[in-house]
C-alpha atoms as a PDB file:
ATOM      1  CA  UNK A   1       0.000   0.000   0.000  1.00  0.00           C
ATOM      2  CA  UNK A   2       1.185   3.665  -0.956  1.00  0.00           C
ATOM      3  CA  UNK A   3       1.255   6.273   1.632  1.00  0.00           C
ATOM      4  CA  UNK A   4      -0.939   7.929  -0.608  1.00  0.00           C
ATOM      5  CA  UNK A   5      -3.902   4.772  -0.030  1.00  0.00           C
ATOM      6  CA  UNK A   6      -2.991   5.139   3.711  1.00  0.00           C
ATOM      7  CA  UNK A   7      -3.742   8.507   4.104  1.00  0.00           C
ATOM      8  CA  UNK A   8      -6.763   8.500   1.564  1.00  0.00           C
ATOM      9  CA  UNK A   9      -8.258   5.474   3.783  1.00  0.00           C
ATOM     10  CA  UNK A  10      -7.467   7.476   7.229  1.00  0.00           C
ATOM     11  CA  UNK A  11      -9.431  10.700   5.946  1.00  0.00           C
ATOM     12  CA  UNK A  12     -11.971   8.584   4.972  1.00  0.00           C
ATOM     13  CA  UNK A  13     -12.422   6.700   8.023  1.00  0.00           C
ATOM     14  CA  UNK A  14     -12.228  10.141   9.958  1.00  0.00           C
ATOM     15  CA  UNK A  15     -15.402  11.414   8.365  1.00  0.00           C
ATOM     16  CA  UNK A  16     -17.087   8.342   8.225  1.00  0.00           C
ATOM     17  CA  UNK A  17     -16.994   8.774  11.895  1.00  0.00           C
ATOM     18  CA  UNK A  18     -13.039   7.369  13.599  1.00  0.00           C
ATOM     19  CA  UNK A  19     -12.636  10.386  15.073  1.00  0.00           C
ATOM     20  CA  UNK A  20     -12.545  12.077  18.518  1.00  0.00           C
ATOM     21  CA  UNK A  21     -16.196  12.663  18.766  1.00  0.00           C
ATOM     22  CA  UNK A  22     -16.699   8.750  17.278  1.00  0.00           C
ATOM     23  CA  UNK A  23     -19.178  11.079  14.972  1.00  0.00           C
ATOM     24  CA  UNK A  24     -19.602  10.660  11.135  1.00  0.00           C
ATOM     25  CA  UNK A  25     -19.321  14.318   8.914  1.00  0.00           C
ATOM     26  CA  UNK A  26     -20.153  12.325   5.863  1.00  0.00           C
ATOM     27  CA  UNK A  27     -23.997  12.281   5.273  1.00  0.00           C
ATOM     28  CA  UNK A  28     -25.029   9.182   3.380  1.00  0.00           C
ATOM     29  CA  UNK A  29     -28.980  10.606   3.264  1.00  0.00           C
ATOM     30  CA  UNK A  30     -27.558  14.374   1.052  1.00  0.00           C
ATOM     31  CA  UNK A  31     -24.279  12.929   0.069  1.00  0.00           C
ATOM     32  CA  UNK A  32     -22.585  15.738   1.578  1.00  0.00           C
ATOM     33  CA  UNK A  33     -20.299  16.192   4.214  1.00  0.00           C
ATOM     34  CA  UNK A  34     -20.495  18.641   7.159  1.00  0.00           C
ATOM     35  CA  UNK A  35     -17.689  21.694   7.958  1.00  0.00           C
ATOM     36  CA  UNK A  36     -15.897  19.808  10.669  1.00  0.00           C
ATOM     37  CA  UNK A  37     -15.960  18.708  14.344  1.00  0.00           C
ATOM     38  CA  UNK A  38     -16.806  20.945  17.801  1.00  0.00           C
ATOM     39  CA  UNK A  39     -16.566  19.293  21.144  1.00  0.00           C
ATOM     40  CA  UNK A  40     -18.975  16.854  21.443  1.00  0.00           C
ATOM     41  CA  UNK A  41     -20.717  17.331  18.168  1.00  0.00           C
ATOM     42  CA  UNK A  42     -20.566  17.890  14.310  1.00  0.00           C
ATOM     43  CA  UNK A  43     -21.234  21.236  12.780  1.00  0.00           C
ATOM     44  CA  UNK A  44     -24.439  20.593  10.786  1.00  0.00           C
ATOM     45  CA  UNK A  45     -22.940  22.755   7.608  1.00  0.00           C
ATOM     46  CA  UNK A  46     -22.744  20.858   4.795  1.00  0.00           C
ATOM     47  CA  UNK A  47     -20.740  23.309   2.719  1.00  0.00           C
ATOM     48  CA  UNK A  48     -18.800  22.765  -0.628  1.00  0.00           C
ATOM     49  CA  UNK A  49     -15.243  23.017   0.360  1.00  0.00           C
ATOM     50  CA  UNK A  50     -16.186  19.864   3.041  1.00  0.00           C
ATOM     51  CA  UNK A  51     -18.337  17.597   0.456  1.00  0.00           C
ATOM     52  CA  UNK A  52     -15.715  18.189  -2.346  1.00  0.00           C
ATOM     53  CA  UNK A  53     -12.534  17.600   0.051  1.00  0.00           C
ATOM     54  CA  UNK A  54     -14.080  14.212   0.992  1.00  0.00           C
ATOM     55  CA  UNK A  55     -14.827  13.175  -2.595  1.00  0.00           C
ATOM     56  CA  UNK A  56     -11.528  14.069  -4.106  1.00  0.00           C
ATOM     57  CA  UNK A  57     -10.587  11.703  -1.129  1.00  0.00           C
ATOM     58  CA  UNK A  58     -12.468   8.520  -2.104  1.00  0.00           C
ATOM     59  CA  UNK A  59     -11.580   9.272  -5.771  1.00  0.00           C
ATOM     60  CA  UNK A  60      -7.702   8.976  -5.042  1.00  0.00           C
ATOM     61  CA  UNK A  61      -8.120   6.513  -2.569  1.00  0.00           C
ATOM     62  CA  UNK A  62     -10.712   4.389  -5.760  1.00  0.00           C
ATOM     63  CA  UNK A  63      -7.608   5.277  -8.215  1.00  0.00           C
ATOM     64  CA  UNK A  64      -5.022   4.093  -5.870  1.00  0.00           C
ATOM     65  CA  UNK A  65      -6.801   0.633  -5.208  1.00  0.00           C
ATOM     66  CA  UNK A  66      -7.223   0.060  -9.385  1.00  0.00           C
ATOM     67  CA  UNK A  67      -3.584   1.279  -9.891  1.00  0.00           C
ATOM     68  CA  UNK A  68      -2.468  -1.781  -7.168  1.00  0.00           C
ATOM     69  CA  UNK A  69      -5.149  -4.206  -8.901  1.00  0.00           C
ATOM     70  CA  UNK A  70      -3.453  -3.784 -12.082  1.00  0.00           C
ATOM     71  CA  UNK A  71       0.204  -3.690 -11.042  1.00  0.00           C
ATOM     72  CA  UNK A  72       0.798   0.366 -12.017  1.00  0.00           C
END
């Protein structure tokens, strides 16, 4: 595994709710994911800089896993 893959999978874990507050940002129901953690809870902004940060996430983490499939 790249460190790239490594840190793609960490982020993605993170908002998917491995984090200090044990609290997803990533909203399966809108697809979007919220501005970040406060203590104790998840801001409930679901902005465009958060939701496109975590996509460009799973896409590189998706394009590393293909690029170790096929040997690249």
């Amino acid at each position: 595994m790249t460190v790239r893959h490594h840190v793609g999978s960490a982020i993605n874990r993170w908002s998917l709710g491995r984090n200090d507050n044990s609290l997803a940002r990533y909203d399966p129901q809108t697809g979007g994911c919220r501005g970040g953690l406060e203590p104790g809870m998840v801001n409930q902004k679901q902005g465009a800089e958060s939701t496109l940060a975590l996509l460009i996430a799973l896409l590189e983490l998706r394009l590393a896993e293909q690029r170790e499939r096929i040997g690249s």
